[in-house]
C-alpha atoms as a PDB file:
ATOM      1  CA  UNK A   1     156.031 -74.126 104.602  1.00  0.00           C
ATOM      2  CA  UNK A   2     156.449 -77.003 102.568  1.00  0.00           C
ATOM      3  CA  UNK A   3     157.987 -79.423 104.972  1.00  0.00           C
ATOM      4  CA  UNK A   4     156.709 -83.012 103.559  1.00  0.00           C
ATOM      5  CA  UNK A   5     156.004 -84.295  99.990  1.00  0.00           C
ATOM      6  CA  UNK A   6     155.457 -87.251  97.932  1.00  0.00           C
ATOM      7  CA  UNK A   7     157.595 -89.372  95.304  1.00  0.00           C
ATOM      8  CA  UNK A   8     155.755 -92.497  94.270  1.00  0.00           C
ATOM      9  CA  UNK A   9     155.918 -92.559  90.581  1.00  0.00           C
ATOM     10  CA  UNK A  10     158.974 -95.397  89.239  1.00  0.00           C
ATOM     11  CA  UNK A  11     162.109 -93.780  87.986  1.00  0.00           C
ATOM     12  CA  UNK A  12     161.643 -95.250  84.412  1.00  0.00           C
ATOM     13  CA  UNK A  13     158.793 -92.798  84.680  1.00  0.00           C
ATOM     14  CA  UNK A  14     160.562 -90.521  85.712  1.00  0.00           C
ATOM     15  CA  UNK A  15     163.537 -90.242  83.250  1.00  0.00           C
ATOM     16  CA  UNK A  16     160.990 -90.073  80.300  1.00  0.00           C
ATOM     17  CA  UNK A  17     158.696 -87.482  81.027  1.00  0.00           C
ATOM     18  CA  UNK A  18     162.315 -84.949  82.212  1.00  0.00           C
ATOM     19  CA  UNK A  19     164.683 -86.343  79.825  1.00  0.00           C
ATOM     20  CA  UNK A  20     167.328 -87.732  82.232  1.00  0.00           C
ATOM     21  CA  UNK A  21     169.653 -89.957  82.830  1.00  0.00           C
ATOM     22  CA  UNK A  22     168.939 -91.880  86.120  1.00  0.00           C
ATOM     23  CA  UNK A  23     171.891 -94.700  85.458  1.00  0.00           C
ATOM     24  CA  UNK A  24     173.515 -93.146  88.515  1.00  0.00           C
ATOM     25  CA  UNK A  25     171.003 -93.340  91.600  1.00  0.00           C
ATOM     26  CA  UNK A  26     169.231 -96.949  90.365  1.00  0.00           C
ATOM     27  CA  UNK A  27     170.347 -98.601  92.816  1.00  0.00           C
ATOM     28  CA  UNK A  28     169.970 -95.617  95.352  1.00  0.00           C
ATOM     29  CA  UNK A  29     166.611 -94.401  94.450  1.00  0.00           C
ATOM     30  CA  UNK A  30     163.676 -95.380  96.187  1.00  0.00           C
ATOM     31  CA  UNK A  31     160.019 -94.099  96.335  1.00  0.00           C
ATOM     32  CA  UNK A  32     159.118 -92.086  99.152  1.00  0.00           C
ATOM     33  CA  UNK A  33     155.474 -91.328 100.218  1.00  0.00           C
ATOM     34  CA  UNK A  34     156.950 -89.102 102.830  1.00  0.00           C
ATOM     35  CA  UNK A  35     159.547 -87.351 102.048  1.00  0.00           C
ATOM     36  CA  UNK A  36     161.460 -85.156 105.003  1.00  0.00           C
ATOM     37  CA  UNK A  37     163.989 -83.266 106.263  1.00  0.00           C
ATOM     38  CA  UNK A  38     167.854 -85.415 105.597  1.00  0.00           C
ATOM     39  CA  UNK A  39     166.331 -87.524 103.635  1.00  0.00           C
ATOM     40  CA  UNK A  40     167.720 -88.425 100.025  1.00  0.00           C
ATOM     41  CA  UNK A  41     165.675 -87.171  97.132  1.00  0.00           C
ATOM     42  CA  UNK A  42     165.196 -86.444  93.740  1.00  0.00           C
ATOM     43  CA  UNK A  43     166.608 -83.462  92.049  1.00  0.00           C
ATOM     44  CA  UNK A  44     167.787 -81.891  88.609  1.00  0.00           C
ATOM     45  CA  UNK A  45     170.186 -79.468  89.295  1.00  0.00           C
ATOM     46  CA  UNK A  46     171.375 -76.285  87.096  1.00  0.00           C
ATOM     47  CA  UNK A  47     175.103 -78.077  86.941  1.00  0.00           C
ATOM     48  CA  UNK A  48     173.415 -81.370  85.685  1.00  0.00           C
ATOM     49  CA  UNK A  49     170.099 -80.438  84.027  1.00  0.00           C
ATOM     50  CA  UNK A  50     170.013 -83.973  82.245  1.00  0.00           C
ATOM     51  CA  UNK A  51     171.339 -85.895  84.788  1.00  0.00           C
ATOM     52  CA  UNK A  52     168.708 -87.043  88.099  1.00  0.00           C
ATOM     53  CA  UNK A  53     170.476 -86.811  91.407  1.00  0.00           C
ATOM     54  CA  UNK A  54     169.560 -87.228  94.851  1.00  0.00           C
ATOM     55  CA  UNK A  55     170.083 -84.099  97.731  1.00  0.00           C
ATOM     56  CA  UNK A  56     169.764 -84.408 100.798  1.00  0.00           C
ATOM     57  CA  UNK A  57     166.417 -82.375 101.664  1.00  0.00           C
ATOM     58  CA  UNK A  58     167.224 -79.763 104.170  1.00  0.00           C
ATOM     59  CA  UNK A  59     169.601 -77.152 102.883  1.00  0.00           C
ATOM     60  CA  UNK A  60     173.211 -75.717 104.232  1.00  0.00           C
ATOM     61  CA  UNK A  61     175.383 -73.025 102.471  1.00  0.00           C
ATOM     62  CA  UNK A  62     178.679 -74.062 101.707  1.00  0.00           C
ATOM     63  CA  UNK A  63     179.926 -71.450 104.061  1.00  0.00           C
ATOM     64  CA  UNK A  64     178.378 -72.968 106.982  1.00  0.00           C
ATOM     65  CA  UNK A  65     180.212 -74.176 110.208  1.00  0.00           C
ATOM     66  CA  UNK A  66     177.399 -76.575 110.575  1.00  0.00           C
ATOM     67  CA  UNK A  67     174.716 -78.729 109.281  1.00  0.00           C
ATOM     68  CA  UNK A  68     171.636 -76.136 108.829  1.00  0.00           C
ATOM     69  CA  UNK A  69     168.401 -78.160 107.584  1.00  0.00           C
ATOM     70  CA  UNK A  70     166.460 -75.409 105.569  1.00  0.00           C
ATOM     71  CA  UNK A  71     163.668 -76.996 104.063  1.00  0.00           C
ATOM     72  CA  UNK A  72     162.592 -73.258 102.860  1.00  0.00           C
ATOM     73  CA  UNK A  73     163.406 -70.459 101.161  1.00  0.00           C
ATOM     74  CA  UNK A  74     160.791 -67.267 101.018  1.00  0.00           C
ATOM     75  CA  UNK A  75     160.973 -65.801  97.520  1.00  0.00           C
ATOM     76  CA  UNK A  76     160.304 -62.421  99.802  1.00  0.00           C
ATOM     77  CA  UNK A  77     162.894 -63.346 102.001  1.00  0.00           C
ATOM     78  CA  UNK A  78     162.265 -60.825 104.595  1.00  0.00           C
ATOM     79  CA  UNK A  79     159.349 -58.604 103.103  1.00  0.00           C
ATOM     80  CA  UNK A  80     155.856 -59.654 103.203  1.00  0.00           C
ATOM     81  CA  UNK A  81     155.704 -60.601 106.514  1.00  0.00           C
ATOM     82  CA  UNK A  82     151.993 -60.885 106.525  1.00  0.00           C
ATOM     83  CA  UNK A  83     152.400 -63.507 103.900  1.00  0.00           C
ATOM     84  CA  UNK A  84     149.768 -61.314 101.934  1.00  0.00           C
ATOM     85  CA  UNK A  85     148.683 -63.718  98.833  1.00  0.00           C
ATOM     86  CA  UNK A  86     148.469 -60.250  97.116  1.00  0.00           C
ATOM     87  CA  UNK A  87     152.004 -59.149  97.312  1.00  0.00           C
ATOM     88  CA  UNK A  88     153.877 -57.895  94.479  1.00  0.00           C
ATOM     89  CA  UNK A  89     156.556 -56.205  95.413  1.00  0.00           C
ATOM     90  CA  UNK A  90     160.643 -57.222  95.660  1.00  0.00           C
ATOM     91  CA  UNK A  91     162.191 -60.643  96.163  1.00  0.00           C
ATOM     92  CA  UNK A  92     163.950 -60.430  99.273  1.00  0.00           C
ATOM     93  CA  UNK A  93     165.806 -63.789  98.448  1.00  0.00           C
ATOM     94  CA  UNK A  94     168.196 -62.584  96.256  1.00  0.00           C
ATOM     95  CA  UNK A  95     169.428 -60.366  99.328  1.00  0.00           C
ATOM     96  CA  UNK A  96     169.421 -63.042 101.946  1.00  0.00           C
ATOM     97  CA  UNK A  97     173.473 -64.008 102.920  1.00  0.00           C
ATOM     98  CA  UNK A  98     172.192 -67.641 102.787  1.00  0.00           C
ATOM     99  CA  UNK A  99     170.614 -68.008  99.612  1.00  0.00           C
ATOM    100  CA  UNK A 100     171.642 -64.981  97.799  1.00  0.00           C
ATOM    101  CA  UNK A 101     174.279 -67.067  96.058  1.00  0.00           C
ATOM    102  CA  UNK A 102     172.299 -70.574  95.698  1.00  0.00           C
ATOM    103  CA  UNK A 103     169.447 -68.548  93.907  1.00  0.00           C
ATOM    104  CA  UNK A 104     171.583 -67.062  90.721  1.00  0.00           C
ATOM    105  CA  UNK A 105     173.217 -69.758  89.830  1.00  0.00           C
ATOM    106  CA  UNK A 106     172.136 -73.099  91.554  1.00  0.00           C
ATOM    107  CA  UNK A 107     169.020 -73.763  91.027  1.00  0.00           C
ATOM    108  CA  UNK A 108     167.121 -77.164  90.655  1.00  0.00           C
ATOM    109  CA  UNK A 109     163.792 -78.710  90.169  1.00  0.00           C
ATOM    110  CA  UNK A 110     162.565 -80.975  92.886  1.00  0.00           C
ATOM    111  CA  UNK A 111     160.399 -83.902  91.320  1.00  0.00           C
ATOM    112  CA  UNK A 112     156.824 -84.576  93.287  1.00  0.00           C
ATOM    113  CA  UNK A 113     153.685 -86.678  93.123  1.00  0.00           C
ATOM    114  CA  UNK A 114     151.966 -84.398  95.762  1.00  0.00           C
ATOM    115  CA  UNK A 115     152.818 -82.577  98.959  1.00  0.00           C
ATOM    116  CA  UNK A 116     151.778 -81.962 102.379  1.00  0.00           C
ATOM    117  CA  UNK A 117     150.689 -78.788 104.361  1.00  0.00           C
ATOM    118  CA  UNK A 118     149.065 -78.171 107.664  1.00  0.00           C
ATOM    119  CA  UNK A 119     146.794 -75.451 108.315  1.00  0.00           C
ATOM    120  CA  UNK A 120     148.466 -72.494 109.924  1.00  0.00           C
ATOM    121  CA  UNK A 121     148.086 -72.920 113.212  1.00  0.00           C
ATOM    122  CA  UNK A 122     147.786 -76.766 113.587  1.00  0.00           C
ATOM    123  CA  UNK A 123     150.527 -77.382 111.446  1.00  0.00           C
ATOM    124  CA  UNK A 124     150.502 -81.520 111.038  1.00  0.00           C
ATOM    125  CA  UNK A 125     147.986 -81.785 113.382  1.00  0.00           C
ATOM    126  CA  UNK A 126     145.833 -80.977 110.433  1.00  0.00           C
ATOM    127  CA  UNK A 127     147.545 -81.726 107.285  1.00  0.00           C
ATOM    128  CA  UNK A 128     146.349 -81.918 104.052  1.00  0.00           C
ATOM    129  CA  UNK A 129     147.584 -84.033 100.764  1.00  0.00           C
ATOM    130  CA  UNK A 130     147.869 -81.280  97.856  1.00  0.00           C
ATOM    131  CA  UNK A 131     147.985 -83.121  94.509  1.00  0.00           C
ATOM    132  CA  UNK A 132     147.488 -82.373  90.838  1.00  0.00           C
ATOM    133  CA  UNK A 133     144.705 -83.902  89.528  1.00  0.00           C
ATOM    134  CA  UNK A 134     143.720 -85.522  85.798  1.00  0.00           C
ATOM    135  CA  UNK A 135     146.960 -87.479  86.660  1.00  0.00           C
ATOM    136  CA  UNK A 136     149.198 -84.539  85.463  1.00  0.00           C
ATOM    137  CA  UNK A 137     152.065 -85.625  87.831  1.00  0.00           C
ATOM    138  CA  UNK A 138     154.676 -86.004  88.662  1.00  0.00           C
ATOM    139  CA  UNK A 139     155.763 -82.072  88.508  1.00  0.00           C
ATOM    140  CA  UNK A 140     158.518 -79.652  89.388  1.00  0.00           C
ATOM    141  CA  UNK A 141     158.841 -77.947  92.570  1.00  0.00           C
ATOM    142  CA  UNK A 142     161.528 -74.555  92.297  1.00  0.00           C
ATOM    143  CA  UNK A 143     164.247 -75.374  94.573  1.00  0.00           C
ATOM    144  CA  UNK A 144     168.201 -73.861  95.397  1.00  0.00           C
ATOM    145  CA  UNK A 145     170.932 -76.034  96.529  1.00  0.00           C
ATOM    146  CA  UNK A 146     174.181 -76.031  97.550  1.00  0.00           C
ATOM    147  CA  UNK A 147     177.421 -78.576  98.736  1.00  0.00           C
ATOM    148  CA  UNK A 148     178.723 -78.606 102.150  1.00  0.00           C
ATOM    149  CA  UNK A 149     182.228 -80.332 103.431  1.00  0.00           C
ATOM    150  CA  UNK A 150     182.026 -81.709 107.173  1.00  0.00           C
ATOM    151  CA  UNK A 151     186.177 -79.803 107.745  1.00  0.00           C
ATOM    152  CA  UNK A 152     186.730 -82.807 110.297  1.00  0.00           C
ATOM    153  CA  UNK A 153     185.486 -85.833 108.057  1.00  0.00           C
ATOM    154  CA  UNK A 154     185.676 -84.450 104.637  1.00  0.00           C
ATOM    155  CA  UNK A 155     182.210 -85.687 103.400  1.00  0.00           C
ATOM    156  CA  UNK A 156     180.640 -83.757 101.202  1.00  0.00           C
ATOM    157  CA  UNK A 157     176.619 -83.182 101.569  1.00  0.00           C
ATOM    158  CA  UNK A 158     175.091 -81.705  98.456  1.00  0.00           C
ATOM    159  CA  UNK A 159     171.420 -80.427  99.721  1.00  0.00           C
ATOM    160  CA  UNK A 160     168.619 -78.484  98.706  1.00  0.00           C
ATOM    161  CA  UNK A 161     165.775 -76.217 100.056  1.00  0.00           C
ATOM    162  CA  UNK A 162     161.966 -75.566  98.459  1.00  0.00           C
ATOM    163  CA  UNK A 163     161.429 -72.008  97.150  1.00  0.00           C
ATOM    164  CA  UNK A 164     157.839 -70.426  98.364  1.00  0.00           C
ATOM    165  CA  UNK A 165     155.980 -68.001  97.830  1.00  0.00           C
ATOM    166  CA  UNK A 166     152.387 -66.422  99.316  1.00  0.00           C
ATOM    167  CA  UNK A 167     149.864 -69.096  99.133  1.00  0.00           C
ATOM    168  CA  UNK A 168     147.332 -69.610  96.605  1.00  0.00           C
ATOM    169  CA  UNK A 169     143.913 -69.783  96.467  1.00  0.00           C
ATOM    170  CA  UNK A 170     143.564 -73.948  97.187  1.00  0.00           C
ATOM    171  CA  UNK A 171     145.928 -73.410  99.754  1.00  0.00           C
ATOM    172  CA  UNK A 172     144.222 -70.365 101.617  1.00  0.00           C
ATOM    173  CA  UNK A 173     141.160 -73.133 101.447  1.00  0.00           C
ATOM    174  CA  UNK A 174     143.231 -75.034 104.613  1.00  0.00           C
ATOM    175  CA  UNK A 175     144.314 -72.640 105.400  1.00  0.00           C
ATOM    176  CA  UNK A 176     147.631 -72.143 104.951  1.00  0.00           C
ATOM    177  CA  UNK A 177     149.783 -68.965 104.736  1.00  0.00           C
ATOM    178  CA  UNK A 178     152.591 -70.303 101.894  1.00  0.00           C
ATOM    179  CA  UNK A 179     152.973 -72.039  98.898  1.00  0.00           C
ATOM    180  CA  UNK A 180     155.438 -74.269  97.343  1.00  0.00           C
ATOM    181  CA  UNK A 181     156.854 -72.393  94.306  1.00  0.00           C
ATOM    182  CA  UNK A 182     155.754 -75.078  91.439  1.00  0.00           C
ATOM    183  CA  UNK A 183     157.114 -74.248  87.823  1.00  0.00           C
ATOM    184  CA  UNK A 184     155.098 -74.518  84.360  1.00  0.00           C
ATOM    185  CA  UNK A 185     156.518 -76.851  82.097  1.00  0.00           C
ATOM    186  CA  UNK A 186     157.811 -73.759  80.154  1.00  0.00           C
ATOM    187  CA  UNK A 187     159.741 -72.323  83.272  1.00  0.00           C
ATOM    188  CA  UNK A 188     161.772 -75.607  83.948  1.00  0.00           C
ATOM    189  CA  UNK A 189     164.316 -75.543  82.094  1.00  0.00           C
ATOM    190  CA  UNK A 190     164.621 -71.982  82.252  1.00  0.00           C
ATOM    191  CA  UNK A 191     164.835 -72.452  86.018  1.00  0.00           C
ATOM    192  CA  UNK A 192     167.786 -74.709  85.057  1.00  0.00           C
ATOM    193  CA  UNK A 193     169.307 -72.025  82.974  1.00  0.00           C
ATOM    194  CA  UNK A 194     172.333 -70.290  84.868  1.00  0.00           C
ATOM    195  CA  UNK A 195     172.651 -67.939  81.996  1.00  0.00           C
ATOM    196  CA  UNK A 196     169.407 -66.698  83.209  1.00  0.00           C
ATOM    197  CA  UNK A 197     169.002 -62.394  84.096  1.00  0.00           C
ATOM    198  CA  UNK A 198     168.199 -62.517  88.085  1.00  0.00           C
ATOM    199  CA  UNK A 199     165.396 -60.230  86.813  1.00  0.00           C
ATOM    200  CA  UNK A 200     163.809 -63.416  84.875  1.00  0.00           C
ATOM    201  CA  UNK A 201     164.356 -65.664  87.816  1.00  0.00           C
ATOM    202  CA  UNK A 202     162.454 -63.783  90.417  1.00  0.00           C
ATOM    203  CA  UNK A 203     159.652 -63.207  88.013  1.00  0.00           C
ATOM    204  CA  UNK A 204     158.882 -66.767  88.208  1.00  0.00           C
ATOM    205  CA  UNK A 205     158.642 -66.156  91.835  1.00  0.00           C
ATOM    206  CA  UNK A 206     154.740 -66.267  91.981  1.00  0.00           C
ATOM    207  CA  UNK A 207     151.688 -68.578  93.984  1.00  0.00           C
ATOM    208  CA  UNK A 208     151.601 -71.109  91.355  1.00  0.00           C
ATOM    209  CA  UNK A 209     148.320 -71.591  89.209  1.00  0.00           C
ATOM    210  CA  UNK A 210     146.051 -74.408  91.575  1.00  0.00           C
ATOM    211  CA  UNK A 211     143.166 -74.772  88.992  1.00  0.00           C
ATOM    212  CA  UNK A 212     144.249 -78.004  88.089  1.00  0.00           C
ATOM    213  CA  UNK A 213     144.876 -78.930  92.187  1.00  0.00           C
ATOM    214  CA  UNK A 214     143.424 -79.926  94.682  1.00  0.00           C
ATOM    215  CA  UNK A 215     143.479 -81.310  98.026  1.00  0.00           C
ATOM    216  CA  UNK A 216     142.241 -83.795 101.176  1.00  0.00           C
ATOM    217  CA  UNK A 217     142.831 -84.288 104.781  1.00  0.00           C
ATOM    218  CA  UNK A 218     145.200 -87.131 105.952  1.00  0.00           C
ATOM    219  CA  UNK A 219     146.066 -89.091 108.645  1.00  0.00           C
ATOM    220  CA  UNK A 220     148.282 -87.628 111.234  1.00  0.00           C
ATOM    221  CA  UNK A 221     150.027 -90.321 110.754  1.00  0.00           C
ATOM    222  CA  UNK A 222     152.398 -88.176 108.379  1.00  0.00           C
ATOM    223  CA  UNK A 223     153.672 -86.468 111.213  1.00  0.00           C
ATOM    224  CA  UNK A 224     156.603 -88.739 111.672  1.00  0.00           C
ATOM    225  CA  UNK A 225     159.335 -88.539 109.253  1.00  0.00           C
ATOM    226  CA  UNK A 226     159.984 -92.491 109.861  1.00  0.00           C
ATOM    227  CA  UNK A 227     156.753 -93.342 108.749  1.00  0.00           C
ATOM    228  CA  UNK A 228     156.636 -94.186 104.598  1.00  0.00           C
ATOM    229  CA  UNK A 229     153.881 -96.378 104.463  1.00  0.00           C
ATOM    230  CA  UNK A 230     152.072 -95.639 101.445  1.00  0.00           C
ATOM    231  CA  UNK A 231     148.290 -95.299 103.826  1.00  0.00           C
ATOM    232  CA  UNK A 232     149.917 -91.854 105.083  1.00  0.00           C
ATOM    233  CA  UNK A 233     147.999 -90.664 101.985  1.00  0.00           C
ATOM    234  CA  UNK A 234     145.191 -92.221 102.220  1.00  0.00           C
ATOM    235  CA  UNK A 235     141.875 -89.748 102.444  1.00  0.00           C
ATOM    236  CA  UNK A 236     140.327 -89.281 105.842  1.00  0.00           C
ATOM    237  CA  UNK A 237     137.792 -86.580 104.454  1.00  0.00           C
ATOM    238  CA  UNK A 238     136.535 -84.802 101.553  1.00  0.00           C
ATOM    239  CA  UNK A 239     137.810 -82.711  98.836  1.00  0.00           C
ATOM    240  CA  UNK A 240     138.105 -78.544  99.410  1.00  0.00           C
ATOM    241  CA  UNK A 241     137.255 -78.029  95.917  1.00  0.00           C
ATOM    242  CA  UNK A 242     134.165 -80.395  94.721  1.00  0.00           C
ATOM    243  CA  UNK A 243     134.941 -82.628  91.803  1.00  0.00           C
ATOM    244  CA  UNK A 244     132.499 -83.952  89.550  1.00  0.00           C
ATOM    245  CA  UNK A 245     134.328 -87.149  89.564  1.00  0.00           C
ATOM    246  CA  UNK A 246     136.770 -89.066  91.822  1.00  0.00           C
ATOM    247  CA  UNK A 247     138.254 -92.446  93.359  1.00  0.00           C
ATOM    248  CA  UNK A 248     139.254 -92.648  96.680  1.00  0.00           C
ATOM    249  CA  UNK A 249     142.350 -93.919  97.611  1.00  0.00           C
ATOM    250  CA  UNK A 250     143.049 -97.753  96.990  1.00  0.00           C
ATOM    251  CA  UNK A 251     145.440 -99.936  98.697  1.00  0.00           C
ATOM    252  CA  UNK A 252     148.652 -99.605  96.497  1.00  0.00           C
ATOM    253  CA  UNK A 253     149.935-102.817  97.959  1.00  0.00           C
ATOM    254  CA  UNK A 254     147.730-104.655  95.903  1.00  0.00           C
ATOM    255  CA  UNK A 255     148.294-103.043  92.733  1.00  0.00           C
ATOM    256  CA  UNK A 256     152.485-102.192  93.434  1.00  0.00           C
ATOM    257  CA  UNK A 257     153.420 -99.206  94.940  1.00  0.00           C
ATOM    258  CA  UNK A 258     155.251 -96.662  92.313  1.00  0.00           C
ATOM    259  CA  UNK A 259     152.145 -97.534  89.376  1.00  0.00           C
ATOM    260  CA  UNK A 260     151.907 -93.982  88.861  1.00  0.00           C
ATOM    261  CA  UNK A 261     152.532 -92.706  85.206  1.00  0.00           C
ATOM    262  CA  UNK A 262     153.600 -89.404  83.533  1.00  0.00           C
ATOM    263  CA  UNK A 263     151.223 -86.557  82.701  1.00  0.00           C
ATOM    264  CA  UNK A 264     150.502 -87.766  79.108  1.00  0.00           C
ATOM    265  CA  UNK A 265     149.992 -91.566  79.895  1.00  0.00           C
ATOM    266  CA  UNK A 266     146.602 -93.405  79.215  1.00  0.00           C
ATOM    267  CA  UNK A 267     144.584 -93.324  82.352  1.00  0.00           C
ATOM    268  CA  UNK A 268     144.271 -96.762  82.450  1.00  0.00           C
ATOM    269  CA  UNK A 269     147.690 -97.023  83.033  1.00  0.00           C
ATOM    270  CA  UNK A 270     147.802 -95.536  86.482  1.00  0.00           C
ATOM    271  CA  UNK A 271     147.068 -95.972  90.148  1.00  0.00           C
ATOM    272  CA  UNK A 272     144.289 -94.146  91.822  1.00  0.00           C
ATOM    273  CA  UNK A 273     146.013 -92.247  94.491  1.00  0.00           C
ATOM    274  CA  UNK A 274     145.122 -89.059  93.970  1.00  0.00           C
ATOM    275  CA  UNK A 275     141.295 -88.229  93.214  1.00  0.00           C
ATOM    276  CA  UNK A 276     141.272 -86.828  89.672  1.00  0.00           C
END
């Protein structure tokens, strides 16, 4: 599962490389190395696809008597139990009572630097910092959403869940038995699209293509959902994939956390994070 991700890159960033309007959550919005389950983050949603917004990650179905906290949604939904990298067959999703709605027609795109998975059967006692490198971030993660009312208070929480699929080749590398679902540039704003056939939508349901990715261990220290110091990202080992050239992690305090730039920007321009 994708339980834990990264949002470091500034919002002016941000609005330019999605087209948005972020005049609503400025004074809301802050950057999150460590992004987990309730908290506020950034999202583009299929009712607002030029307007950023911040969800509360963790999702619950409007029909719900309670608070749920779904951080996941399998695009099999209940098939594909053995999480076989190699499946092909149907997208259980679009059956399951609490998505089955949320999938056709409210969709979003959840914005990410990087995210974080465990092995399989250490979980965060192992975890990993999955990033894209040549400083083609930030990118879109395939996400569903949905608003809840509290019947006692009348607040309204508007949240959001991760779609994944089986997990791709990096990812078997940890190993790891899912993937986040993360869209080409093409598919987002077809993700967006509510006019979209259902047939189109689960199509896009595939492990996304790593060859740009890669990935290191962290610190344990990610564990905790209360920890967002920027170090929770900092390398403790190598690469899975070797890289003919990379720079370790630097202390972001001394160059401002947030330096990060959009996928076209001059290389000069941004922090050194992520190895490239």
């Amino acid at each position: 599962m994708c339980g834990r991700y990264a949002v470091i890159t500034k919002l002016k960033v941000i609005e330019k490389e999605f087209q948005i309007d972020v005049s609503e959550i400025l004074d809301r919005f802050e950057l999150n190395p460590n992004v987990s389950t309730n908290d506020e983050a950034l999202v583009i949603t299929s009712d607002e696809p030029k307007k950023a917004q911040l969800f509360r990650f963790g999702f619950t179905p409007s029909w719900a008597t309670k608070k749920t906290y779904v951080i996941n949604a399998r695009s099999e939904g209940n098939h594909n139990k053995e999480n076989d990298p190699a499946y092909k067959g149907a997208k259980g999703i679009i059956e399951k009572p609490m998505f089955r709605k949320a999938i056709r027609s409210q969709r979003c795109l959840v914005i990410a630097d990087a995210f974080v998975e465990g092995s399989t059967t250490k979980k965060l006692s192992e975890p990993y910092l999955v990033y894209r490198r040549h400083h083609k971030r930030p990118f879109a993660m395939a996400g569903i959403w949905d608003e809840w009312i509290d019947k006692q208070s009348g607040e309204i929480t508007r949240s959001f869940a991760i779609i994944t699929t089986p997990p791709t080749s990096l990812l078997q590398k940890i190993p790891h038995h899912r993937s986040p679902l993360i869209l080409a540039e093409e598919d987002e704003g077809r993700w967006l699209d509510k006019d979209l056939p259902l047939s189109e939508v689960t199509a896009m349901m595939q492990p996304f293509d790593d060859h740009e990715f890669n990935a290191y261990p962290i610190s344990t220290a990610i564990k905790s959902g209360r920890n967002k110091d920027v170090a929770v990202l900092k390398p403790v080992g190598k690469q899975l994939k070797k890289e003919f050239e990379y720079i370790f992690y630097q202390e972001l305090e001394l160059q401002g956390m947030g330096e990060t730039t959009a996928r076209k920007r001059k290389q000069n321009d941004q922090l050194d994070l992520f190895n490239q």
